[in-house]
C-alpha atoms as a PDB file:
ATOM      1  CA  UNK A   1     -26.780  -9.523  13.987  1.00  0.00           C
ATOM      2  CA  UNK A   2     -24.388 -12.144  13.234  1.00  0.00           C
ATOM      3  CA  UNK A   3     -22.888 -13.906  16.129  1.00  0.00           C
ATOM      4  CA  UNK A   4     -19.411 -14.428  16.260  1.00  0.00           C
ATOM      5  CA  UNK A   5     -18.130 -17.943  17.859  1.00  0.00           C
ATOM      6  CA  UNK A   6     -15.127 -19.024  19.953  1.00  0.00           C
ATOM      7  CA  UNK A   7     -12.261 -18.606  17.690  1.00  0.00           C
ATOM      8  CA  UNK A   8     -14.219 -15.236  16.077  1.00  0.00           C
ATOM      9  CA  UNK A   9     -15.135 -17.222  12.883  1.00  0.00           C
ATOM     10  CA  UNK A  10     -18.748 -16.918  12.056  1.00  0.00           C
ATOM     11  CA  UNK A  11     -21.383 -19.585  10.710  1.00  0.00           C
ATOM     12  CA  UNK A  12     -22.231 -18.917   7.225  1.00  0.00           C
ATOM     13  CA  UNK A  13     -25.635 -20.140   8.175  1.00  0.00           C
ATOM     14  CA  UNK A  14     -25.780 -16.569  10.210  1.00  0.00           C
ATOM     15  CA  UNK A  15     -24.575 -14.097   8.232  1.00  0.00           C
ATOM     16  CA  UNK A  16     -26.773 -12.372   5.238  1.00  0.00           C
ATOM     17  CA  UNK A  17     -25.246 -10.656   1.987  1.00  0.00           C
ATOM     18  CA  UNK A  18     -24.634  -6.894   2.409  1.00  0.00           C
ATOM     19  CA  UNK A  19     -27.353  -6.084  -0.968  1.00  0.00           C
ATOM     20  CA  UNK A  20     -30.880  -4.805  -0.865  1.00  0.00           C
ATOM     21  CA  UNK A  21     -32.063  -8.566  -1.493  1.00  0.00           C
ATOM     22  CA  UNK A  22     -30.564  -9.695   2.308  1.00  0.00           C
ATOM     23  CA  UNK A  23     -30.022 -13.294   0.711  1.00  0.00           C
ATOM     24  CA  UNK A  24     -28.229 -15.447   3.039  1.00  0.00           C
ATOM     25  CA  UNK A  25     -24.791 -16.213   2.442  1.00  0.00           C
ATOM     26  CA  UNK A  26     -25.759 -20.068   2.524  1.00  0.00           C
ATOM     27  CA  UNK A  27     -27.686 -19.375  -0.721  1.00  0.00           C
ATOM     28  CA  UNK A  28     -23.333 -18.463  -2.493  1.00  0.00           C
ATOM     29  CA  UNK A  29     -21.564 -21.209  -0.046  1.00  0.00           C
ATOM     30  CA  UNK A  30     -23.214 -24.612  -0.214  1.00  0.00           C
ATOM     31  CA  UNK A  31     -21.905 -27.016   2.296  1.00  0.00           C
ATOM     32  CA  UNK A  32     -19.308 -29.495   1.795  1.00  0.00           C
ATOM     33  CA  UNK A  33     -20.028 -33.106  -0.104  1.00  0.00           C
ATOM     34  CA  UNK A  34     -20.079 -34.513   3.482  1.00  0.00           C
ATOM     35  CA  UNK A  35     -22.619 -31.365   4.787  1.00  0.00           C
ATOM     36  CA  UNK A  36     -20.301 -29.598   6.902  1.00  0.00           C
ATOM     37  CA  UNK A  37     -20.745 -26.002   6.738  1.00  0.00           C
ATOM     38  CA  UNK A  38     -18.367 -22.866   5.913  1.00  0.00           C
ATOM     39  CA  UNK A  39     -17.174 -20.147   8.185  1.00  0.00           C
ATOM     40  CA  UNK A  40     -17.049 -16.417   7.217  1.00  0.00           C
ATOM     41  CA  UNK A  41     -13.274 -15.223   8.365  1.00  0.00           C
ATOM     42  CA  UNK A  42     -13.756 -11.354  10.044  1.00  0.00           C
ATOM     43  CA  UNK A  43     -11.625  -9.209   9.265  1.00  0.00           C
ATOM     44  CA  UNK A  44      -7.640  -9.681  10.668  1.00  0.00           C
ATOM     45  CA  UNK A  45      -6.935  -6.933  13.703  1.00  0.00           C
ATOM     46  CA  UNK A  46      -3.587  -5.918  14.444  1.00  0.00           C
ATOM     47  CA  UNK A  47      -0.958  -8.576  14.085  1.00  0.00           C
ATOM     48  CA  UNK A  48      -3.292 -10.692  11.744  1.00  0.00           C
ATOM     49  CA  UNK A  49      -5.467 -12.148  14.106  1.00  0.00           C
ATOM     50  CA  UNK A  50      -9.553 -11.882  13.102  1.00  0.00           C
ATOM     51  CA  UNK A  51     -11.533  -9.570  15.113  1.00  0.00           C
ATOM     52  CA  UNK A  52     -12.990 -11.456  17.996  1.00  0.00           C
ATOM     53  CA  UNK A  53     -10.191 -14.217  17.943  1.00  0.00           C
ATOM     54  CA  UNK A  54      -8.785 -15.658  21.123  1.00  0.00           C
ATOM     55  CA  UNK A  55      -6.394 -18.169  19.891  1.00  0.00           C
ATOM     56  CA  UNK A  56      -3.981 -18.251  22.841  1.00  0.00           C
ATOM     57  CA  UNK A  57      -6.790 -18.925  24.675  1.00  0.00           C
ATOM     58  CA  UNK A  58      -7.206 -22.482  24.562  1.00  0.00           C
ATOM     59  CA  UNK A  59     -10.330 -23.070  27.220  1.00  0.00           C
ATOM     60  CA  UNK A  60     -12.401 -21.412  24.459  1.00  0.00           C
ATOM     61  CA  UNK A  61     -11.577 -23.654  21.743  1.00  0.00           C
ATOM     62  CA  UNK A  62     -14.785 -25.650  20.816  1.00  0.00           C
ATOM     63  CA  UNK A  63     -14.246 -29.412  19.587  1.00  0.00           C
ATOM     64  CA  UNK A  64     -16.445 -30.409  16.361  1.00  0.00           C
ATOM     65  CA  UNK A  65     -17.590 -34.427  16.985  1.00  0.00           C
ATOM     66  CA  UNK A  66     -18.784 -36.006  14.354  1.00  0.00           C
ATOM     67  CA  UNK A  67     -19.259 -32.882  12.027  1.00  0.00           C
ATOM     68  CA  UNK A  68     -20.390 -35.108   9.086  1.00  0.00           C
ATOM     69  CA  UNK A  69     -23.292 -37.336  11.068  1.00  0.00           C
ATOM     70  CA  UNK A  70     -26.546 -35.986  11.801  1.00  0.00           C
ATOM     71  CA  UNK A  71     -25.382 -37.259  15.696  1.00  0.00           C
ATOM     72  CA  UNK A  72     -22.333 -34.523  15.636  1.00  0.00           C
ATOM     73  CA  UNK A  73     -21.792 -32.482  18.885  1.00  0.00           C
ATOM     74  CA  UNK A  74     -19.295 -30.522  20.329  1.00  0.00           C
ATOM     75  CA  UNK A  75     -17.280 -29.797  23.870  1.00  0.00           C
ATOM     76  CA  UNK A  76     -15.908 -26.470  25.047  1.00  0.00           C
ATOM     77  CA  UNK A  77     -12.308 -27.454  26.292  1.00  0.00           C
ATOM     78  CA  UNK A  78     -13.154 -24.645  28.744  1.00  0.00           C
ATOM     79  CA  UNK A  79     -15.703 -26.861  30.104  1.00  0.00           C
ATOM     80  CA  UNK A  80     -13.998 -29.946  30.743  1.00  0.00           C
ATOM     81  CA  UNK A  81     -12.839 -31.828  33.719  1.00  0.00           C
ATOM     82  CA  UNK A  82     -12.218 -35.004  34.949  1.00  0.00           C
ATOM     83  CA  UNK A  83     -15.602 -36.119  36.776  1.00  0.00           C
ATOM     84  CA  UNK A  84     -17.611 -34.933  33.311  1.00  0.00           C
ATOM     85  CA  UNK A  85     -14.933 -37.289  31.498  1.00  0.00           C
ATOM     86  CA  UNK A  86     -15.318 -40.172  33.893  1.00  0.00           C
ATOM     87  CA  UNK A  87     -19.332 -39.589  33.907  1.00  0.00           C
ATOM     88  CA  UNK A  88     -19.438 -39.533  30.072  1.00  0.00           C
ATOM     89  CA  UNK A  89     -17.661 -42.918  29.630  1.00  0.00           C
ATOM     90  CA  UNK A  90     -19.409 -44.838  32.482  1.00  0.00           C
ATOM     91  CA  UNK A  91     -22.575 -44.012  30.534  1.00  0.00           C
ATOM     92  CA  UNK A  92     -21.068 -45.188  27.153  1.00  0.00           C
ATOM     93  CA  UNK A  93     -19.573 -48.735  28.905  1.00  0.00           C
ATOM     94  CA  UNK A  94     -23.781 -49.209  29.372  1.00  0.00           C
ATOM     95  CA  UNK A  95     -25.191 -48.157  26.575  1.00  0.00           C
ATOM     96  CA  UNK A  96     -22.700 -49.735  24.207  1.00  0.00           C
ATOM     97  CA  UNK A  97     -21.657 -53.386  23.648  1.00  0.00           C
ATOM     98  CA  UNK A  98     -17.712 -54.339  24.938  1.00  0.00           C
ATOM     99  CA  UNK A  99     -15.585 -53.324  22.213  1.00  0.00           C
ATOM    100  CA  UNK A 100     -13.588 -56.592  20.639  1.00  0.00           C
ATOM    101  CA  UNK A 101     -12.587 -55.042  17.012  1.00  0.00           C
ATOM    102  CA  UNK A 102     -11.785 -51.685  15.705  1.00  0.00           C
ATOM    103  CA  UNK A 103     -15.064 -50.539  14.609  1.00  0.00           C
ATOM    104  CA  UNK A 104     -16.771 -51.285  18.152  1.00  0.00           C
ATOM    105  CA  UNK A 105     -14.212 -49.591  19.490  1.00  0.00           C
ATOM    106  CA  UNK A 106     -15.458 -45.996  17.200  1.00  0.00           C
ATOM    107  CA  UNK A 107     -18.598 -46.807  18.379  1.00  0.00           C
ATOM    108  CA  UNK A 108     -17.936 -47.218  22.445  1.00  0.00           C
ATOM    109  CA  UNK A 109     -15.431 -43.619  21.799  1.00  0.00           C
ATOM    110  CA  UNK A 110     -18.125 -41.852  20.156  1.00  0.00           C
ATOM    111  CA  UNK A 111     -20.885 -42.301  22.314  1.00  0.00           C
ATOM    112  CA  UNK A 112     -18.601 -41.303  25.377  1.00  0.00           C
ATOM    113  CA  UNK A 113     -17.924 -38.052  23.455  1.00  0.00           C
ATOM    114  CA  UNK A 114     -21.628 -37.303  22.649  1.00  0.00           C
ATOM    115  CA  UNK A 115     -22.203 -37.983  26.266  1.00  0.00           C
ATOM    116  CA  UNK A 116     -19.140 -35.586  27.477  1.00  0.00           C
ATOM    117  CA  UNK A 117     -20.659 -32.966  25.195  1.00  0.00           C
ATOM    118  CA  UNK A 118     -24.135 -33.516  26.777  1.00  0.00           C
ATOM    119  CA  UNK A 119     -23.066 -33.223  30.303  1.00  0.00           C
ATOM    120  CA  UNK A 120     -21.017 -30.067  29.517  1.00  0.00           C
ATOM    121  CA  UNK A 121     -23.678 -28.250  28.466  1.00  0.00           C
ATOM    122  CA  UNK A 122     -26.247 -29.326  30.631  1.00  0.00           C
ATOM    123  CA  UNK A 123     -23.191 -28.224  33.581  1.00  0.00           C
ATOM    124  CA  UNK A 124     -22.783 -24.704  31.337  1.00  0.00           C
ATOM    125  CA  UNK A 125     -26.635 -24.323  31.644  1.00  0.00           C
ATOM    126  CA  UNK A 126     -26.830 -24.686  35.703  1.00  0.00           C
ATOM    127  CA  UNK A 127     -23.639 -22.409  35.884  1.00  0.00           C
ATOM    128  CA  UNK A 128     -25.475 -19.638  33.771  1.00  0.00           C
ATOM    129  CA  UNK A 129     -28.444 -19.996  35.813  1.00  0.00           C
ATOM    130  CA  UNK A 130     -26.531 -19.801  38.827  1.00  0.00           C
ATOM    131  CA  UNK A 131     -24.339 -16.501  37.605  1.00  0.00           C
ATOM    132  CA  UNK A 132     -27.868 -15.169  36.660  1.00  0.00           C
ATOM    133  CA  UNK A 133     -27.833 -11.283  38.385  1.00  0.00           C
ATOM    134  CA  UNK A 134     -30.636 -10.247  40.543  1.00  0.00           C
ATOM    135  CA  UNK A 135     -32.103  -7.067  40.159  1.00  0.00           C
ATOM    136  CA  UNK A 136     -31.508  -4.615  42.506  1.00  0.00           C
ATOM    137  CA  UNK A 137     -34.211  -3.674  44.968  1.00  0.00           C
ATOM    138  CA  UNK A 138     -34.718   0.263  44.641  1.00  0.00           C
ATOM    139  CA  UNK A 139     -34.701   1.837  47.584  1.00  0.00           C
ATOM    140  CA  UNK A 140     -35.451   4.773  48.263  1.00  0.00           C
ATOM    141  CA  UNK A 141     -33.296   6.648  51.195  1.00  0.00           C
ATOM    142  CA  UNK A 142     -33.178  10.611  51.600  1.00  0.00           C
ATOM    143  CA  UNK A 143     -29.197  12.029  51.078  1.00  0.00           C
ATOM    144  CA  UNK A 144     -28.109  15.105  52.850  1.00  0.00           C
ATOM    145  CA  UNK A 145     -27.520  18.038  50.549  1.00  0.00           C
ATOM    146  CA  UNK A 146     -23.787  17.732  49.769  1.00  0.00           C
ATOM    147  CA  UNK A 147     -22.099  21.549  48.775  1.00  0.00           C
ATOM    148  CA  UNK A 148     -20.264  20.978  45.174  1.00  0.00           C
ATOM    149  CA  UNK A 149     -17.007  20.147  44.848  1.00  0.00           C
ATOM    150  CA  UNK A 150     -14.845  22.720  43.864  1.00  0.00           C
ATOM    151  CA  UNK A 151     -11.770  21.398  41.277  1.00  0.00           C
ATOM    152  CA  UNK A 152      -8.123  22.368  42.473  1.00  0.00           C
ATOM    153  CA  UNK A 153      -7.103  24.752  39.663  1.00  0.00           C
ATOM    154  CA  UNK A 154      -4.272  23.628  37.872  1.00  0.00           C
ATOM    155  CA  UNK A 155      -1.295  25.683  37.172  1.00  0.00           C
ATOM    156  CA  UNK A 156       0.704  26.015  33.844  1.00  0.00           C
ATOM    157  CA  UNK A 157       3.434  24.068  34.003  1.00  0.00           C
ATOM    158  CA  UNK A 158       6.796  26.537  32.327  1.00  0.00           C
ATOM    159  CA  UNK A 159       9.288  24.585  31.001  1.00  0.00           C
ATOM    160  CA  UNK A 160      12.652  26.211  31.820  1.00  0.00           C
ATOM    161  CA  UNK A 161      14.575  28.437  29.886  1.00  0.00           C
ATOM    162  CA  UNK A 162      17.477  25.893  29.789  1.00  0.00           C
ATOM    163  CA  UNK A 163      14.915  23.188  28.811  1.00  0.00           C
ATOM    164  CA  UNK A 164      14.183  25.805  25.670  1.00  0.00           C
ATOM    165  CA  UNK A 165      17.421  26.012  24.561  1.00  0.00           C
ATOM    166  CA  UNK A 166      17.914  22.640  24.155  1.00  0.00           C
ATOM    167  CA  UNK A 167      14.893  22.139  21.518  1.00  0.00           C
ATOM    168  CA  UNK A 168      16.032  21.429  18.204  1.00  0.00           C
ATOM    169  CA  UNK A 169      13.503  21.098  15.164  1.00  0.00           C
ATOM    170  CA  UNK A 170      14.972  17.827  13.128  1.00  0.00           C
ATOM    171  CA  UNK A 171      14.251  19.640   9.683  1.00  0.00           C
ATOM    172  CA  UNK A 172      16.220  22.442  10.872  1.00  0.00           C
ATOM    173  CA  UNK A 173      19.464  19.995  11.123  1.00  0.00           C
ATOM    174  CA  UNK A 174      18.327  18.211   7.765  1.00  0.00           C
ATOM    175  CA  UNK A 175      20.814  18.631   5.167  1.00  0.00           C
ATOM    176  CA  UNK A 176      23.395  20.369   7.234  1.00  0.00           C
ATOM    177  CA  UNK A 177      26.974  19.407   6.251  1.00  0.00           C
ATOM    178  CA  UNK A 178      28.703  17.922   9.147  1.00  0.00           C
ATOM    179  CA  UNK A 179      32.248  18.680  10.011  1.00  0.00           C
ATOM    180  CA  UNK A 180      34.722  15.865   8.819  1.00  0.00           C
ATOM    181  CA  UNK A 181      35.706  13.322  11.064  1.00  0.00           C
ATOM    182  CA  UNK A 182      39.204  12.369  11.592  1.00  0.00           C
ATOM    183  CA  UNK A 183      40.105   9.521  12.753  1.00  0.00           C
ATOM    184  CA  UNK A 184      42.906   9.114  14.997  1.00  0.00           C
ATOM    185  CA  UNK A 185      45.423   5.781  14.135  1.00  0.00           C
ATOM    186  CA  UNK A 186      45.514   3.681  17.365  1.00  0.00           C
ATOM    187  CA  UNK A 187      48.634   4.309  19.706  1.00  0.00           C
ATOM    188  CA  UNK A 188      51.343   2.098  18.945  1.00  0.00           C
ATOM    189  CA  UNK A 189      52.672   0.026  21.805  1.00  0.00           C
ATOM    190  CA  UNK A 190      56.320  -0.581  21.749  1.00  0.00           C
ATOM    191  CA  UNK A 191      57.245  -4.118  22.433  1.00  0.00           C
ATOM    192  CA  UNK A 192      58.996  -5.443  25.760  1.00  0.00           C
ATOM    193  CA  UNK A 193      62.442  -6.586  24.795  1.00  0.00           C
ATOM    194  CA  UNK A 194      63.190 -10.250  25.870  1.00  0.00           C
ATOM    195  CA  UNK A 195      63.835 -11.147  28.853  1.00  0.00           C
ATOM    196  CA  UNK A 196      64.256 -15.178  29.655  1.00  0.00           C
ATOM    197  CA  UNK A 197      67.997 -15.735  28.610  1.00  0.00           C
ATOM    198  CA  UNK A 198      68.595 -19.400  27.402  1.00  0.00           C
ATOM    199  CA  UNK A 199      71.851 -21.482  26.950  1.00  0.00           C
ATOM    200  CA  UNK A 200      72.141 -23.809  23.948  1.00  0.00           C
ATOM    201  CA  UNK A 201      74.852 -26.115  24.003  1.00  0.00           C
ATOM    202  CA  UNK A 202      75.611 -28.153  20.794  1.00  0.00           C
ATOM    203  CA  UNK A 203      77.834 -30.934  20.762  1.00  0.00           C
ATOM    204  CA  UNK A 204      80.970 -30.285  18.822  1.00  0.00           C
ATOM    205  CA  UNK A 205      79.981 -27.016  18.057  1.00  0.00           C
ATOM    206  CA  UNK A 206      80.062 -25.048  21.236  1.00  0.00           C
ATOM    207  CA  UNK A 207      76.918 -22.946  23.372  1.00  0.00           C
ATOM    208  CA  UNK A 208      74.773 -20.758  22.098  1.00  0.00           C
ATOM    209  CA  UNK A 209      73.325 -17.209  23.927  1.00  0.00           C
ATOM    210  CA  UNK A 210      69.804 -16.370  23.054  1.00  0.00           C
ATOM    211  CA  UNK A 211      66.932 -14.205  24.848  1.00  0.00           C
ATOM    212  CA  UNK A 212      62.796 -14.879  24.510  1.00  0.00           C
ATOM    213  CA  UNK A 213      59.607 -13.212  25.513  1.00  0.00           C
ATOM    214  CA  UNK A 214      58.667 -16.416  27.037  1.00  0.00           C
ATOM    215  CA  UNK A 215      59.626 -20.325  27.296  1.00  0.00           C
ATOM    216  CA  UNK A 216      56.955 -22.731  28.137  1.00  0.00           C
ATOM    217  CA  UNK A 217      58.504 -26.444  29.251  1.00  0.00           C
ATOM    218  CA  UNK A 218      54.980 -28.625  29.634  1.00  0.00           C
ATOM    219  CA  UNK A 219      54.357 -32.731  28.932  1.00  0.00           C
ATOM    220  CA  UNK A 220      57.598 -33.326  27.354  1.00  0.00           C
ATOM    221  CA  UNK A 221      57.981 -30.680  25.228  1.00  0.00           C
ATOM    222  CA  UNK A 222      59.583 -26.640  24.866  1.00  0.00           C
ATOM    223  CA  UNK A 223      57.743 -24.193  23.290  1.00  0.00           C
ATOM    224  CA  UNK A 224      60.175 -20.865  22.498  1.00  0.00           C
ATOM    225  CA  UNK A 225      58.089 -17.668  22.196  1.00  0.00           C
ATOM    226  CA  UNK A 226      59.586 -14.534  20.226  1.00  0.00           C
ATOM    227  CA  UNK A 227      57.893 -11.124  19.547  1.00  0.00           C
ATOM    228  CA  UNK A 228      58.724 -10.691  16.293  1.00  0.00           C
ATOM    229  CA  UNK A 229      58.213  -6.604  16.466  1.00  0.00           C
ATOM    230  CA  UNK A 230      61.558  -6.716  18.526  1.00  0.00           C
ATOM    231  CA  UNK A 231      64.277  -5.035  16.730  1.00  0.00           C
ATOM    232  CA  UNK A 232      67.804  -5.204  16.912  1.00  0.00           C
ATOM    233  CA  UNK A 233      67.724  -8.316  18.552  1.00  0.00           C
ATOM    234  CA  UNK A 234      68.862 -11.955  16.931  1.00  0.00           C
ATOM    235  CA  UNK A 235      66.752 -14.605  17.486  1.00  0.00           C
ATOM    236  CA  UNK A 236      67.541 -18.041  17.529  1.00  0.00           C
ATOM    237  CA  UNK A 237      65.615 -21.253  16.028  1.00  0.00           C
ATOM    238  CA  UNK A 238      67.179 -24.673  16.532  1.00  0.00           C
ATOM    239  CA  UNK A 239      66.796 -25.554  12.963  1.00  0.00           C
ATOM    240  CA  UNK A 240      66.816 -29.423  11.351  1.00  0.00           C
ATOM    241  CA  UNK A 241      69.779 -30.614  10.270  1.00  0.00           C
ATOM    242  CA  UNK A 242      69.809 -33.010   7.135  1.00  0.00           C
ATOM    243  CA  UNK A 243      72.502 -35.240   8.459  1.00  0.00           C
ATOM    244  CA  UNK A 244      71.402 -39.092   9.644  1.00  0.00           C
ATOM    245  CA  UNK A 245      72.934 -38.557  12.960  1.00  0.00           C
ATOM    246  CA  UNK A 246      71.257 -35.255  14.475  1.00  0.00           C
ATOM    247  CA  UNK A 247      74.475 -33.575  17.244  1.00  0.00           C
ATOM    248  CA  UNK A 248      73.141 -33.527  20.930  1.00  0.00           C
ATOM    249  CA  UNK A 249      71.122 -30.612  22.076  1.00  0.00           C
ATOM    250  CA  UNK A 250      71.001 -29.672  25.359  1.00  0.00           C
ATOM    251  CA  UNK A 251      69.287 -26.433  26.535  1.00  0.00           C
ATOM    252  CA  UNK A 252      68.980 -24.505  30.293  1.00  0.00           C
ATOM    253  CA  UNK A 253      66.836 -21.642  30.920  1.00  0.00           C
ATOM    254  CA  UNK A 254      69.498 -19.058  32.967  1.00  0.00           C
ATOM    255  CA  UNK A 255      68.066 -19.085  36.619  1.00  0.00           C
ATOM    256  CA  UNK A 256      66.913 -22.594  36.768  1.00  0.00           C
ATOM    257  CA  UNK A 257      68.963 -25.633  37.735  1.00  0.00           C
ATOM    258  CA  UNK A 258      66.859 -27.873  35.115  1.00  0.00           C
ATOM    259  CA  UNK A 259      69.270 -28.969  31.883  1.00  0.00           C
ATOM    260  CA  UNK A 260      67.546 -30.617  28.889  1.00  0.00           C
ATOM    261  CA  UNK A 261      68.329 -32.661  26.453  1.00  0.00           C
ATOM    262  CA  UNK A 262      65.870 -31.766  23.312  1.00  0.00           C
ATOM    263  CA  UNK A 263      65.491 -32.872  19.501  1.00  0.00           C
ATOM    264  CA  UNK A 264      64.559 -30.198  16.660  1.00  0.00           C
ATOM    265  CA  UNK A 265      60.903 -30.970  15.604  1.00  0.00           C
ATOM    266  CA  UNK A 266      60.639 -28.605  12.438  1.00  0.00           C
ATOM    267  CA  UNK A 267      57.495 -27.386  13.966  1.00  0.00           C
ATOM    268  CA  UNK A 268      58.169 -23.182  13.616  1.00  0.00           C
ATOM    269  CA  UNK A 269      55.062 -21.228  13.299  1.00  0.00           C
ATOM    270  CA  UNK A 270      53.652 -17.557  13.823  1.00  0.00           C
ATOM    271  CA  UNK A 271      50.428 -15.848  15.176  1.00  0.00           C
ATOM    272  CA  UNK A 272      49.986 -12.365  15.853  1.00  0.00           C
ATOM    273  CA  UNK A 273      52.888 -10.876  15.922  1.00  0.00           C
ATOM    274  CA  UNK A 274      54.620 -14.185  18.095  1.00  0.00           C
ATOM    275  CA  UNK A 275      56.767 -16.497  16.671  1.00  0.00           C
ATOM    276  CA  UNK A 276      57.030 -19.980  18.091  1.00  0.00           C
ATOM    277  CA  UNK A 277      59.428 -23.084  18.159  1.00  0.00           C
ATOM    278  CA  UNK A 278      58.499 -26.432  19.610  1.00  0.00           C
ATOM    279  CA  UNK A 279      61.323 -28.961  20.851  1.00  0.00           C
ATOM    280  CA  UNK A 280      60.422 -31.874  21.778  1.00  0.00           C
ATOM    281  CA  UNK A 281      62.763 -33.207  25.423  1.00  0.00           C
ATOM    282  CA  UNK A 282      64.154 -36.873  25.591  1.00  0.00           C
ATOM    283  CA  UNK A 283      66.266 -36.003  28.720  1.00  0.00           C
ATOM    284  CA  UNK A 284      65.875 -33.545  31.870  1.00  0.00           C
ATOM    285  CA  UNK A 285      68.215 -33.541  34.633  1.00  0.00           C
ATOM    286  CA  UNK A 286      69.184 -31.232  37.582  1.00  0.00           C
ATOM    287  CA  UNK A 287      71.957 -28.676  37.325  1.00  0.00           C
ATOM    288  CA  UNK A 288      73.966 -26.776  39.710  1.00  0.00           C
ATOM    289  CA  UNK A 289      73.293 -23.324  39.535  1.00  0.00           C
END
């Protein structure tokens, strides 16, 4: 029987062609140039993963050292810890020379590795040993007669008639033509008329009466806000002028004592259904109510 490794790939060396000759499959998968030796792949479970695989599991994974020397070893990560590591390169530091260049320096990290690998398995032979189960001593005791147990006899469960009524086979429903669906337009809400009344007053051209949905006076600057759903209701814009001079502006919003100087900016623009105006002040001052 083939024995599957950490990983659940399988050494060619140990698996045999399914035919009436048994040939090994070594005899159709040479090793590599170097000699390293294929793996046979089992077949992917559910979710793609080969039968046997564990490869979340990452104390199972097995490191390969030196694959392509006839020296090569490997280390269970599984089986690591620090007093094998420390062990393992104590015994390289006297059994190598001090590494000065590059190649002595492969030669002291190699032998600490064969030594790690060494020492793991030597510690994953005294563990097995250890785990080892003793056989049970038989003995041999006389039970009283115990009377059989007798089994509870279980009831049908009824499902209630309501319960039936509610079962519905699906191809029963297939196909069925389903009453049109009408869709109702959403309600229409009626917009609030204005309600912050503002006083223009031009110079040489008189004052000016107008209502908004909302004035906003922040950092130096009036924003006038105007649903434009309102109907039967005049708005004013301060618009630009094209004349050098531009006439005096001053504004109040009714209920405040705040009066404003402001200059048209030509900034007018819309979103939603709101209409907006910027003015930019130069002046405020307080006004008698």
């Amino acid at each position: 029987m083939s024995q599957i490794h950490t990983g659940g790939y399988i050494p060619v060396g140990q698996e045999q062609l399914a035919r009436a000759e048994l040939r090994p499959m070594a005899s159709v998968m040479p090793p590599s140039k170097s000699g390293t030796e294929g793996v046979i792949i089992p077949k992917a479970a559910m979710g793609g993963i080969p039968a046997g695989a564990t490869p979340h599991n990452m104390s199972d994974v097995v490191v390969h050292i030196d694959p392509h020397t006839d020296q090569g070893s490997e280390v269970r990560l599984g089986d690591l810890n620090a007093a094998l590591v420390a062990a393992g390169i104590t015994a390289a530091a006297g059994s190598t020379p001090e590494p000065t260049d590059l190649e002595s320096f492969r030669t002291r990290s190699a032998e600490a590795m064969r030594n790690i690998s060494q020492l793991t398995h030597k510690q994953a032979g005294v563990t097995m040993q250890e785990e080892a189960p003793q056989a049970p001593q038989q003995q041999f005791t006389q039970q009283p007669m115990q009377q059989p147990m007798q089994q509870p006899t279980q009831q049908p469960v009824l499902r209630p008639a309501a319960d039936q009524s509610r079962i519905t086979r699906p191809l029963h429903t297939f196909g069925r033509q389903q009453p049109p669906q009408t869709l109702q337009p959403p309600a229409v809400v009626a917009p609030q008329p204005p309600s912050v009344k503002v006083l223009f007053e031009m110079e040489g051209f008189g004052v000016i009466e107008s209502y908004y949905h909302d004035v906003v006076i922040d950092n130096g600057f009036v924003i006038l806000v105007f649903d434009s759903r309102s109907e039967g209701i005049t708005k004013y814009f301060p618009q630009v002028t094209q004349a050098d001079a531009q006439p005096t502006l001053a504004m109040q919003i009714v209920g405040t004592n705040e009066g404003h100087k402001v200059h048209t900016t030509g900034i007018q623009f819309m979103h939603s259904h709101y209409e907006y105006c910027v003015l930019m002040v130069s002046q405020s001052w307080d006004q008698p109510l």
